[in-house]
PDB file of N, CA and C in Angstrom:
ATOM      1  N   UNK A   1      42.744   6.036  -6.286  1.00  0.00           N
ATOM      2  CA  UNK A   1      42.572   4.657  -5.867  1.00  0.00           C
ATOM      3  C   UNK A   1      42.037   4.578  -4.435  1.00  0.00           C
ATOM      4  N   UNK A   2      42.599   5.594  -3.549  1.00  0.00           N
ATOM      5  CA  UNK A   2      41.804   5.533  -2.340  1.00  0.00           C
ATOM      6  C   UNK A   2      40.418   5.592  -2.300  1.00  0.00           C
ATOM      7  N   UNK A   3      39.691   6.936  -3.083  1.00  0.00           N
ATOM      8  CA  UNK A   3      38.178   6.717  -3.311  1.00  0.00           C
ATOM      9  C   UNK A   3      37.557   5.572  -3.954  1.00  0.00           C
ATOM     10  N   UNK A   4      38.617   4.772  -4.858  1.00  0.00           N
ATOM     11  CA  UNK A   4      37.845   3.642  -5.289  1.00  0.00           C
ATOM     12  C   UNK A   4      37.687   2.410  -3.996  1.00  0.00           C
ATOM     13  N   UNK A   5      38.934   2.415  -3.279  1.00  0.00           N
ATOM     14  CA  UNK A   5      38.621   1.547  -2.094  1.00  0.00           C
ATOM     15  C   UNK A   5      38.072   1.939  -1.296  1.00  0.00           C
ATOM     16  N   UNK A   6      37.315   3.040  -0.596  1.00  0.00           N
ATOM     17  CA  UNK A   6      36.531   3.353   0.138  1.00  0.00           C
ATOM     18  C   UNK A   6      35.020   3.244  -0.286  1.00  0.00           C
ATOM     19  N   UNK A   7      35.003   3.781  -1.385  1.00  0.00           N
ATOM     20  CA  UNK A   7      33.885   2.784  -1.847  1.00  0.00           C
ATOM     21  C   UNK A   7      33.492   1.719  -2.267  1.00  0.00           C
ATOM     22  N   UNK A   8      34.356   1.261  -2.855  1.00  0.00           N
ATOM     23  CA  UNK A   8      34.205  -0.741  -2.747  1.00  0.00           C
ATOM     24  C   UNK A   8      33.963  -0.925  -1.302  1.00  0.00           C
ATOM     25  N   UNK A   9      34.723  -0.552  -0.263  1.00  0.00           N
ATOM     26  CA  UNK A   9      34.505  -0.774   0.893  1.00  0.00           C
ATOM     27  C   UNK A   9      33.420  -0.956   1.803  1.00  0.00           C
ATOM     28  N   UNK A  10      32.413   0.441   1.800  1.00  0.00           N
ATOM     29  CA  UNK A  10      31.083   0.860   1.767  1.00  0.00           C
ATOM     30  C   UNK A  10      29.953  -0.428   0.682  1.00  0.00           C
ATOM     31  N   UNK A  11      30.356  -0.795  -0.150  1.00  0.00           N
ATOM     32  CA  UNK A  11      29.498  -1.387  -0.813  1.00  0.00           C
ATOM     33  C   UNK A  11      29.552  -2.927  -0.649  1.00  0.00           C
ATOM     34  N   UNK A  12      30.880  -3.421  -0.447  1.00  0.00           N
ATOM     35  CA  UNK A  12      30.912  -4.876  -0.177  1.00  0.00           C
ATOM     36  C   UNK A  12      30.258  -4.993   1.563  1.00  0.00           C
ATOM     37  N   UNK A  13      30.802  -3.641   2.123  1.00  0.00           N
ATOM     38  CA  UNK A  13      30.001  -4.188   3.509  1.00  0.00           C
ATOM     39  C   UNK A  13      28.431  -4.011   3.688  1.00  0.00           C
ATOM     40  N   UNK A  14      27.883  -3.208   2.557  1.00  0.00           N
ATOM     41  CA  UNK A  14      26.403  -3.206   2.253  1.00  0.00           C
ATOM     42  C   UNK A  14      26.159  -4.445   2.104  1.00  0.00           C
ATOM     43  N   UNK A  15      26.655  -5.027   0.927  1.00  0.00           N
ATOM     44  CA  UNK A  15      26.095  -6.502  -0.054  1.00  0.00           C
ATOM     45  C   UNK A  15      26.141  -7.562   1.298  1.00  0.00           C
ATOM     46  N   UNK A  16      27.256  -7.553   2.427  1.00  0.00           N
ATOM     47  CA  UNK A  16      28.011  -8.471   2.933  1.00  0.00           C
ATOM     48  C   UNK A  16      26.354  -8.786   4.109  1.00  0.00           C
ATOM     49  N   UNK A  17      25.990  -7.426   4.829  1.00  0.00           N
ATOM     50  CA  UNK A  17      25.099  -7.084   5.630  1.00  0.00           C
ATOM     51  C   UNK A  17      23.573  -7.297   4.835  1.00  0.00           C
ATOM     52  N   UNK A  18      23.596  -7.117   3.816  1.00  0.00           N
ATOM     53  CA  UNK A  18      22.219  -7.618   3.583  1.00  0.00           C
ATOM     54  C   UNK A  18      22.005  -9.163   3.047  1.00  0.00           C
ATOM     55  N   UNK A  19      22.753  -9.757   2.791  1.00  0.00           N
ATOM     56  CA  UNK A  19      23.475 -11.276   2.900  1.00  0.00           C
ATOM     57  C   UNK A  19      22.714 -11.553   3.694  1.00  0.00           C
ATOM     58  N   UNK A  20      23.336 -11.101   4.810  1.00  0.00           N
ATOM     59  CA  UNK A  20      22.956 -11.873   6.473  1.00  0.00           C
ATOM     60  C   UNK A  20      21.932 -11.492   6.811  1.00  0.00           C
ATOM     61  N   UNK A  21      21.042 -10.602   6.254  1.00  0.00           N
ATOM     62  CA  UNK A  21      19.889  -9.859   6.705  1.00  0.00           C
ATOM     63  C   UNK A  21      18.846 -11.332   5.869  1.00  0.00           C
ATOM     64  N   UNK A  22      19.244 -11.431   4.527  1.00  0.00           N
ATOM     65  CA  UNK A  22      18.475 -12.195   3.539  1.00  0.00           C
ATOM     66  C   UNK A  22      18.362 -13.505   4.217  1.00  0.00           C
ATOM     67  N   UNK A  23      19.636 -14.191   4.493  1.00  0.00           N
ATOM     68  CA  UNK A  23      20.286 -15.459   5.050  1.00  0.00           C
ATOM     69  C   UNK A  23      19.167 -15.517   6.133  1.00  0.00           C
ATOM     70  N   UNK A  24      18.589 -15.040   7.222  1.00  0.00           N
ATOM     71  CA  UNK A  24      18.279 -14.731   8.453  1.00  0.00           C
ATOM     72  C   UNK A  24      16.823 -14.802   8.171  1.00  0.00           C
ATOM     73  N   UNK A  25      16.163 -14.282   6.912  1.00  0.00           N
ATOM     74  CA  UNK A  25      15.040 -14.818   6.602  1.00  0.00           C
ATOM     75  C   UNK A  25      14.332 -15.934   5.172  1.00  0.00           C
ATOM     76  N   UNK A  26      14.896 -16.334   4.934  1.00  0.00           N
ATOM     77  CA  UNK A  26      15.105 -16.971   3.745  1.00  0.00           C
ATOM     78  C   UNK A  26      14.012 -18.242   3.991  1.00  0.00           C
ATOM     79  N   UNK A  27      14.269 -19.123   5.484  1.00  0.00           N
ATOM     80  CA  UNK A  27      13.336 -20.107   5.785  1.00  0.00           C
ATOM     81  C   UNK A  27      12.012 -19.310   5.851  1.00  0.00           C
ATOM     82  N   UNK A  28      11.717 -18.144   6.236  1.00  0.00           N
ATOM     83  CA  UNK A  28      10.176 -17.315   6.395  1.00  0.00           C
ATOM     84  C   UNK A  28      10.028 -16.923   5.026  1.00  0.00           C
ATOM     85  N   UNK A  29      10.700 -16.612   4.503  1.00  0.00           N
ATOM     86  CA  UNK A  29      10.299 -16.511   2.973  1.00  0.00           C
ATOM     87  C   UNK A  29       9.643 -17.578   1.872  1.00  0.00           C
ATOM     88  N   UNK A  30      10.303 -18.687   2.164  1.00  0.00           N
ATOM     89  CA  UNK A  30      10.095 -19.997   1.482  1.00  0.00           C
ATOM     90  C   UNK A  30       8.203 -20.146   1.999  1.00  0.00           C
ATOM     91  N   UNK A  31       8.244 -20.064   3.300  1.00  0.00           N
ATOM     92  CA  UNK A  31       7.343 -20.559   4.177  1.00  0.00           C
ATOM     93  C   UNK A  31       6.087 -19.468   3.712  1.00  0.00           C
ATOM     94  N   UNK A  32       6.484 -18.206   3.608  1.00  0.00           N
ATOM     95  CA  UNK A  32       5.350 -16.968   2.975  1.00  0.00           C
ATOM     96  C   UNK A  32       5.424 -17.582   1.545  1.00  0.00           C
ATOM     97  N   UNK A  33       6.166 -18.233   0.552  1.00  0.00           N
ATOM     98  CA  UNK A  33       5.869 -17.998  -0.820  1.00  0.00           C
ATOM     99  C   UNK A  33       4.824 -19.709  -0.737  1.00  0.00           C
ATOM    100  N   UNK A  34       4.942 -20.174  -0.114  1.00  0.00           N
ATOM    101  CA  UNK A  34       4.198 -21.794  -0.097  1.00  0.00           C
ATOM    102  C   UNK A  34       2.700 -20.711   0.480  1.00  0.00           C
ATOM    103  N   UNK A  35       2.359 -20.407   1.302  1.00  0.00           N
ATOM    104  CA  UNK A  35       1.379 -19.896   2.074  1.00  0.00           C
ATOM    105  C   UNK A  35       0.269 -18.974   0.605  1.00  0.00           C
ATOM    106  N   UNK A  36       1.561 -17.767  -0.024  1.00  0.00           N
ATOM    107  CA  UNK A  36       0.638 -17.487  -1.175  1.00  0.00           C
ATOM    108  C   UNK A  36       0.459 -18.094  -2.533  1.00  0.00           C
ATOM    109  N   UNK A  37       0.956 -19.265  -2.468  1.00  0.00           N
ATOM    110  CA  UNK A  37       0.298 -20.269  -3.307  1.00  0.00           C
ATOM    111  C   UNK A  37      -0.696 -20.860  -3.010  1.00  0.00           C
ATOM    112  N   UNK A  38      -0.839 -21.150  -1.903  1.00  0.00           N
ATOM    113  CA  UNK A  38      -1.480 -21.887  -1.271  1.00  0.00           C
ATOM    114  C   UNK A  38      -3.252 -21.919  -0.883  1.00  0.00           C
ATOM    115  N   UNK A  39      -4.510 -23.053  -0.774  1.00  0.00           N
ATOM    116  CA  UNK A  39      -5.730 -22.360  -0.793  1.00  0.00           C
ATOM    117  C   UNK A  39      -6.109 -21.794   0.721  1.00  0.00           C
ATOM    118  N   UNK A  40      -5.112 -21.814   1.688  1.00  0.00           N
ATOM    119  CA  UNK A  40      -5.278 -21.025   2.414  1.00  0.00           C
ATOM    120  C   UNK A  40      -4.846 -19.191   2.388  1.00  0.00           C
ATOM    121  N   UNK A  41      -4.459 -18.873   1.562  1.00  0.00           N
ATOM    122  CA  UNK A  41      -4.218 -17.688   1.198  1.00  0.00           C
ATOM    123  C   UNK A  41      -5.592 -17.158   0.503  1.00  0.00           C
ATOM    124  N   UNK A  42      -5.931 -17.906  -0.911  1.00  0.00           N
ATOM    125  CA  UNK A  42      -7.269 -17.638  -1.199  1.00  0.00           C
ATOM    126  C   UNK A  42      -8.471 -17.495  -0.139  1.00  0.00           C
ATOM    127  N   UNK A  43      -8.483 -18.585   0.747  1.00  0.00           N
ATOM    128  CA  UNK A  43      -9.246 -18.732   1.600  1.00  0.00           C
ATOM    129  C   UNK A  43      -9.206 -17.255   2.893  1.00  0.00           C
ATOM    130  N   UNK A  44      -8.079 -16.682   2.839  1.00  0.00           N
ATOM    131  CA  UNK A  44      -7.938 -15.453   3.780  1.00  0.00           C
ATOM    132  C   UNK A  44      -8.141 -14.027   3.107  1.00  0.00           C
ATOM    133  N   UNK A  45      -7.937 -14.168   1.908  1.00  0.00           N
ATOM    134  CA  UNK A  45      -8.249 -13.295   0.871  1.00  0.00           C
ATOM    135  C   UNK A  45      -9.694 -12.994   0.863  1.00  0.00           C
ATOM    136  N   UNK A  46     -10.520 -13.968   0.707  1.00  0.00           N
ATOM    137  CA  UNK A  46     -12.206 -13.986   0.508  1.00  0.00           C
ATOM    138  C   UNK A  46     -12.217 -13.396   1.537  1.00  0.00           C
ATOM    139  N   UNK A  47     -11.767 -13.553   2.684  1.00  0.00           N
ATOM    140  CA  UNK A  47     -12.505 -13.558   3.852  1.00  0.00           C
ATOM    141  C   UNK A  47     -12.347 -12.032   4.598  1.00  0.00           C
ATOM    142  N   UNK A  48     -10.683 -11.402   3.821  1.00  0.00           N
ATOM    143  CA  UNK A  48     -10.779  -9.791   3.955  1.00  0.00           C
ATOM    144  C   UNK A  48     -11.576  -8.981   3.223  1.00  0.00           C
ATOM    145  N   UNK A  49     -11.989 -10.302   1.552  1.00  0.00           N
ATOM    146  CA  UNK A  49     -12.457  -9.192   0.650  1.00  0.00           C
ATOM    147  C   UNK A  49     -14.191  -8.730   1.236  1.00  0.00           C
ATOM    148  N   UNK A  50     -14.430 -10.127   1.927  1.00  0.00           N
ATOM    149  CA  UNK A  50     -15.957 -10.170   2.881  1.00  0.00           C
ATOM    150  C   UNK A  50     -16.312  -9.514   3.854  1.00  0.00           C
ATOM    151  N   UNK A  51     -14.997  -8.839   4.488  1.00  0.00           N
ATOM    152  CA  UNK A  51     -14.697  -8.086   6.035  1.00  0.00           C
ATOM    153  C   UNK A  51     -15.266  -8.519   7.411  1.00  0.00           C
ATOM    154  N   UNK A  52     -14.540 -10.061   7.160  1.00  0.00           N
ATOM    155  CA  UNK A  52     -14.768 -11.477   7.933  1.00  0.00           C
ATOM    156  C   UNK A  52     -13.452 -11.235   8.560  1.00  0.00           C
ATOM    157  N   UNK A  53     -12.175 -10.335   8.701  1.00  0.00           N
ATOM    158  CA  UNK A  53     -11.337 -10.102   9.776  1.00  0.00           C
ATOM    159  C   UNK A  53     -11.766  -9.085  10.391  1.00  0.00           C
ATOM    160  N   UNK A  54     -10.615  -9.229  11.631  1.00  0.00           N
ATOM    161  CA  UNK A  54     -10.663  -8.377  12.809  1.00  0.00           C
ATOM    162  C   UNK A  54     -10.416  -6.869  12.211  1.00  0.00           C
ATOM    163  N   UNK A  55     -11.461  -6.362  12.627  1.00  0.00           N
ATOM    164  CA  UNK A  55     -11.260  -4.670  12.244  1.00  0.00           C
ATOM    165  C   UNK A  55      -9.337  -4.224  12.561  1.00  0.00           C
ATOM    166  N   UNK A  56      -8.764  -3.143  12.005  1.00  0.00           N
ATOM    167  CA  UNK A  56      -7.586  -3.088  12.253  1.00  0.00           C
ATOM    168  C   UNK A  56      -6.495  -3.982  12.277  1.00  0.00           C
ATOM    169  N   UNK A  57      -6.645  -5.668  11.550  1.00  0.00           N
ATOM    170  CA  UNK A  57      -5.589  -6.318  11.674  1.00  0.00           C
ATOM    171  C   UNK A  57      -5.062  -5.820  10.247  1.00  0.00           C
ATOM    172  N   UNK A  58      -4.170  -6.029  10.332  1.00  0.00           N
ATOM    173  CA  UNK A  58      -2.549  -6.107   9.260  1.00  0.00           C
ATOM    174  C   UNK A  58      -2.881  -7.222   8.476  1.00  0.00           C
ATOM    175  N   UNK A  59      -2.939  -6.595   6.838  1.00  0.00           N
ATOM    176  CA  UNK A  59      -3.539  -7.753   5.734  1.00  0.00           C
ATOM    177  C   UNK A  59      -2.714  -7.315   4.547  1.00  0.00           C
ATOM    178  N   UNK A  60      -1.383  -6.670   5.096  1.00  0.00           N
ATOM    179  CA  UNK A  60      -0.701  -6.874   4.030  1.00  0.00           C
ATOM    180  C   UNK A  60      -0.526  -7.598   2.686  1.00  0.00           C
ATOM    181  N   UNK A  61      -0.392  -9.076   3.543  1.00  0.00           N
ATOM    182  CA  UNK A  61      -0.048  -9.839   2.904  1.00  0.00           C
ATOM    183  C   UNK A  61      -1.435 -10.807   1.547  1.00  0.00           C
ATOM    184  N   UNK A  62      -2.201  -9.755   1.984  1.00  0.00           N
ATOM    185  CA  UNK A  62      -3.644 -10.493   1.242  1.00  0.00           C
ATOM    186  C   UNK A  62      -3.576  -9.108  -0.094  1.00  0.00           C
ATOM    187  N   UNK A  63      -2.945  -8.071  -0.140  1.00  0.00           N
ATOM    188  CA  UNK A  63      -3.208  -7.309  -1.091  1.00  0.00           C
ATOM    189  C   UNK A  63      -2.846  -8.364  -2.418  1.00  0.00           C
ATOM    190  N   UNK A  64      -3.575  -8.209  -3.128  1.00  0.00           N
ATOM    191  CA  UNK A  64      -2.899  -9.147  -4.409  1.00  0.00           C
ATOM    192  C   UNK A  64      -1.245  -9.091  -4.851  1.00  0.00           C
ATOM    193  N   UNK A  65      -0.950  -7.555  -4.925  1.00  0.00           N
ATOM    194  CA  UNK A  65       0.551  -7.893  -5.291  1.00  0.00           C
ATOM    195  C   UNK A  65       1.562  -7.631  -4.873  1.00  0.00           C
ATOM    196  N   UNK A  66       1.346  -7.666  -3.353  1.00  0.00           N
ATOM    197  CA  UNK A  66       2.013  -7.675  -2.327  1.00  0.00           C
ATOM    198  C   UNK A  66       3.286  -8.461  -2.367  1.00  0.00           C
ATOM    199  N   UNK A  67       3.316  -9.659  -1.715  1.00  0.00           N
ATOM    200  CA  UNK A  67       3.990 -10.893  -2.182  1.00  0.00           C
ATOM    201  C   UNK A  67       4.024 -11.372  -3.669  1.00  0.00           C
ATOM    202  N   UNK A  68       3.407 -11.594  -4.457  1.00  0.00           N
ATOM    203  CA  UNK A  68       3.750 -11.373  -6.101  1.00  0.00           C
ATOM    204  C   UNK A  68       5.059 -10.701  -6.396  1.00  0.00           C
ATOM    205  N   UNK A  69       5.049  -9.136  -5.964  1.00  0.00           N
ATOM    206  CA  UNK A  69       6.424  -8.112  -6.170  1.00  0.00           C
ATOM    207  C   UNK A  69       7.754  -8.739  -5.344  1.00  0.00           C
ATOM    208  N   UNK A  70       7.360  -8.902  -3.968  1.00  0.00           N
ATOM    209  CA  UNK A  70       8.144  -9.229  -3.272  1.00  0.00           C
ATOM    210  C   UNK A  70       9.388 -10.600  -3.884  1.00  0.00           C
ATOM    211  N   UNK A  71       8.546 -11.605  -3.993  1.00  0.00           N
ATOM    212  CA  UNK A  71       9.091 -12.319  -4.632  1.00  0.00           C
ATOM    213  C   UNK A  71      10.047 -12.494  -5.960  1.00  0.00           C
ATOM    214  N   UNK A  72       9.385 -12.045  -6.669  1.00  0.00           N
ATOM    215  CA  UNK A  72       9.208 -11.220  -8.110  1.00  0.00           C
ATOM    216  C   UNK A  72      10.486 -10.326  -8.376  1.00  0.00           C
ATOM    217  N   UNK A  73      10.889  -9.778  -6.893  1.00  0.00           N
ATOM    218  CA  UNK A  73      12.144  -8.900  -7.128  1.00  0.00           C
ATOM    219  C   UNK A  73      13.094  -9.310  -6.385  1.00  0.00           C
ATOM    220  N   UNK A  74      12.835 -10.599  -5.686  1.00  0.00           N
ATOM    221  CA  UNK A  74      14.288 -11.111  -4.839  1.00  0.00           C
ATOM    222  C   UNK A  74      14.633 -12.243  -5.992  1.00  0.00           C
ATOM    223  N   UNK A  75      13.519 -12.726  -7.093  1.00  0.00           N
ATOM    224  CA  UNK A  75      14.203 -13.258  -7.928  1.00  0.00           C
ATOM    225  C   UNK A  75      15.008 -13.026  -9.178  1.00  0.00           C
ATOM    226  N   UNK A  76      14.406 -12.064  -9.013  1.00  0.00           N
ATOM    227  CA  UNK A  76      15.302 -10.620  -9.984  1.00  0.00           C
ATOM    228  C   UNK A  76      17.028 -10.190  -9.462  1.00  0.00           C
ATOM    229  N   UNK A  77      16.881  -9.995  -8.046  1.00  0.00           N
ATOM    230  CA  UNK A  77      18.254  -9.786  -7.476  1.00  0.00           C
ATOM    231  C   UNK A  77      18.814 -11.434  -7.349  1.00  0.00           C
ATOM    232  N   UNK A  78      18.425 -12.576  -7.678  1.00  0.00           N
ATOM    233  CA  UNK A  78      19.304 -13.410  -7.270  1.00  0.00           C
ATOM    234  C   UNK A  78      20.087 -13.257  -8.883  1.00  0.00           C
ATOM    235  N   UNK A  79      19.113 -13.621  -9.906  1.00  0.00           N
ATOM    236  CA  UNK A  79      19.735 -13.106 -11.586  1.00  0.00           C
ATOM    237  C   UNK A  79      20.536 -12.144 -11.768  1.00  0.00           C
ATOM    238  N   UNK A  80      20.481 -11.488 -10.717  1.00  0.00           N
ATOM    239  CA  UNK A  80      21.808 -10.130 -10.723  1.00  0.00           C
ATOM    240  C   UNK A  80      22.659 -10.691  -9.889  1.00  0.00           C
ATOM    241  N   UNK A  81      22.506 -11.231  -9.171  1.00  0.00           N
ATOM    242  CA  UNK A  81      23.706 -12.067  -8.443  1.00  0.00           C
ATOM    243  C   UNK A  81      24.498 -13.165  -9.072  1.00  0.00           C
ATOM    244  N   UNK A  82      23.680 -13.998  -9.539  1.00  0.00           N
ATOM    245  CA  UNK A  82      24.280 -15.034 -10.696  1.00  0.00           C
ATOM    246  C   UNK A  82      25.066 -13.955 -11.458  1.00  0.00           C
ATOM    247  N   UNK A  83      25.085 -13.010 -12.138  1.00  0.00           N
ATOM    248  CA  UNK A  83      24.778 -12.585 -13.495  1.00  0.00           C
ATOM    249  C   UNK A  83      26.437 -11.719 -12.762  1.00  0.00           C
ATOM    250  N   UNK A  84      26.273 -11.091 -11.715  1.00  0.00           N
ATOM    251  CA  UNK A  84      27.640 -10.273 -11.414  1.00  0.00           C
ATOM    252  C   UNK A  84      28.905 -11.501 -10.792  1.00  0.00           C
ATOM    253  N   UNK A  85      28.087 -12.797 -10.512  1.00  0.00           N
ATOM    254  CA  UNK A  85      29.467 -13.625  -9.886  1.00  0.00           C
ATOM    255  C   UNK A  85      30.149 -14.571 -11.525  1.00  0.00           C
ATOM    256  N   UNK A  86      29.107 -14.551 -12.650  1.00  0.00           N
ATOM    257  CA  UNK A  86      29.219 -14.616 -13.763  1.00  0.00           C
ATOM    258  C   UNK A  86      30.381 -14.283 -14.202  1.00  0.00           C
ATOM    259  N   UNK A  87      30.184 -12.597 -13.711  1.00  0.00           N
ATOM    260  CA  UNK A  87      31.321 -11.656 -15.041  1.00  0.00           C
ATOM    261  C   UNK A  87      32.292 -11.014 -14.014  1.00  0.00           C
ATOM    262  N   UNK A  88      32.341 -11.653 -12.491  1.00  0.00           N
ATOM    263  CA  UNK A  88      33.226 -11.628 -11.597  1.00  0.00           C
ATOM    264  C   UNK A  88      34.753 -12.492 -11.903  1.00  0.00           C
ATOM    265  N   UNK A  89      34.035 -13.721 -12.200  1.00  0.00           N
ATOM    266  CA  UNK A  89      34.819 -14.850 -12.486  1.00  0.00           C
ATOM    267  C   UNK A  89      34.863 -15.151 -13.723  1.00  0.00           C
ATOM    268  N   UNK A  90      34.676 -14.171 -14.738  1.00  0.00           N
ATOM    269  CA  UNK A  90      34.948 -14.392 -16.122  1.00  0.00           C
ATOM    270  C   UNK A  90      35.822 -14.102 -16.863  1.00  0.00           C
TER     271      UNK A  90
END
């Protein structure tokens, strides 16, 4: 039972810390998922696919499935979150 509470331990203070990590960006997230909807995203896209940016800038966010995944898998972990406070409280 001790190894089971030391690792529950280790793991709730993982979940607890990336909470606050998530919590901390959640408004920039909202704000990036409006942006790659958005026709200014297309519009920045053309314009890397044209090599109309600054040599050496950071265009992460223009790879096609960059943000797609990103998204894609924090909505995946919220369904695992629903899904474990589900059969927490069941």
């Amino acid at each position: 039972m001790e190894d089971i509470t030391d690792q529950a331990r280790q793991a709730v203070d993982a979940l607890a810390a990336g909470l606050e990590q998530y919590r901390a960006v959640q408004k920039d997230l909202k704000e990036l998922e409006e942006y790659y909807s958005s026709p200014a995203w297309k519009e920045d896209f053309q314009a890397a696919e044209e090599g109309r940016l600054p040599a050496g800038l950071k265009c992460g966010v223009l790879a096609e499935d960059t943000v797609y995944d990103l998204l894609s898998e924090r909505d995946e972990l919220m369904q695992e979150l629903a899904l474990l406070s589900t059969e927490a409280n069941g």
